[in-house]
Protein backbone atom coordinates (compact mmCIF):
# COMPACT_ATOMS: atom_id res chain seq x y z
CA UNK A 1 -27.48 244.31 115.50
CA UNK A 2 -30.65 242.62 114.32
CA UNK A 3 -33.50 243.22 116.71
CA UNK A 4 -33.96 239.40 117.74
CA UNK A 5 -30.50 238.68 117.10
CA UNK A 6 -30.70 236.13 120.33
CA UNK A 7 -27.30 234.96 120.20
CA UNK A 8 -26.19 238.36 120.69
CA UNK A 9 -28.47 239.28 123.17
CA UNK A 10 -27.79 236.16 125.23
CA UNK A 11 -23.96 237.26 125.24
CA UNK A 12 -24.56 240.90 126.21
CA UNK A 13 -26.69 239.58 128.83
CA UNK A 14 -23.68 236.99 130.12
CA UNK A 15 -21.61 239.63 130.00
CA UNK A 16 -23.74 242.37 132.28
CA UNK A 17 -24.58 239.45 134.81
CA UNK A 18 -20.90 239.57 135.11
CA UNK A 19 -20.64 242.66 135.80
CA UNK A 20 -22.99 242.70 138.62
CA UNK A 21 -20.48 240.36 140.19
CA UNK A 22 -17.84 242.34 140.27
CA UNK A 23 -16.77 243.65 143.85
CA UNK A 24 -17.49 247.96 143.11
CA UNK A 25 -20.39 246.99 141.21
CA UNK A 26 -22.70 248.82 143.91
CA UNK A 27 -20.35 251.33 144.34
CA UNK A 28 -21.92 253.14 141.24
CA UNK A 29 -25.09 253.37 141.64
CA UNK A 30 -26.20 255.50 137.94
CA UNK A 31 -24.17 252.85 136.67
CA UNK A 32 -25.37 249.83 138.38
CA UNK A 33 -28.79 250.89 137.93
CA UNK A 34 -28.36 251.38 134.09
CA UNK A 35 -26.70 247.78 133.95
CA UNK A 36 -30.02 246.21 135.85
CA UNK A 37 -32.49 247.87 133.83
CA UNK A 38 -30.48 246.24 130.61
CA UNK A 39 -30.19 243.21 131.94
CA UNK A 40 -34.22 243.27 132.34
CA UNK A 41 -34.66 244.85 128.69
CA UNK A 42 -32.74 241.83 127.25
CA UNK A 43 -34.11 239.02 129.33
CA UNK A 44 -37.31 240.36 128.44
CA UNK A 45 -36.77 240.33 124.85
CA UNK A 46 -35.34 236.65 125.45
CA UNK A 47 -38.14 235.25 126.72
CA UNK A 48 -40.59 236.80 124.53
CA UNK A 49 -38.38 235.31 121.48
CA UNK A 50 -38.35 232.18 123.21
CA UNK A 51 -41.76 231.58 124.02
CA UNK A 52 -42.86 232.78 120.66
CA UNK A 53 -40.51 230.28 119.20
CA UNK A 54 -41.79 227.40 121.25
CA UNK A 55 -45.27 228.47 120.19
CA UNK A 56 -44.03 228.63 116.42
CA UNK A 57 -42.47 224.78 117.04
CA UNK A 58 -46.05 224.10 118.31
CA UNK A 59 -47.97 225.33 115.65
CA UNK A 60 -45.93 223.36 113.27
CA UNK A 61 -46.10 220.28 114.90
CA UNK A 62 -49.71 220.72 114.51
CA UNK A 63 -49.80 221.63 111.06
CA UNK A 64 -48.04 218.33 110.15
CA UNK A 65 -50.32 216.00 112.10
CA UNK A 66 -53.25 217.73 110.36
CA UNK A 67 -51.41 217.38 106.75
CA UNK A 68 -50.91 213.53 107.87
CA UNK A 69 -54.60 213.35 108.96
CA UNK A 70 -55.61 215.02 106.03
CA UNK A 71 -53.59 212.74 103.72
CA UNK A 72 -54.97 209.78 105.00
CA UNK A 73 -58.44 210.58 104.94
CA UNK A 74 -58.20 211.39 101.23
CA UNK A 75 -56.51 208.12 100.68
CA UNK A 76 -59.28 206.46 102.36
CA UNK A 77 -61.68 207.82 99.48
């Protein structure tokens, strides 16, 4: 697995939260507590690629209305 392969992760972590549901979930609690801690690994990993993406988006967004800015200013010359 690719380390921000998100799709991935995002599945895994579906499929743990389900886990937690089931009825003996508790009943095992090494097990239960190994589940948790993943389940806070990967949401942490989640939201750091998220955020970092939405920053990325940002950035760009940026970048363009500078180019456009830019562009215009030398056309005005």
């Amino acid at each position: 697995m690719i380390h921000f392969d998100i799709i991935k992760l995002e599945d895994e972590l579906s499929n743990l939260e389900k886990e937690t549901l089931q009825q003996n979930f508790w009943s095992d609690k090494e097990n239960s507590n190994k589940i948790l801690s993943r389940i806070k690994l990967i949401k942490s990993k989640v939201n750091s690629y998220k955020n970092l993406e939405n920053e990325l988006n940002e950035l760009i967004d940026l970048l363009e209305l500078v180019e456009v800015e830019y562009d215009e200013d030398i056309a005005k010359e």
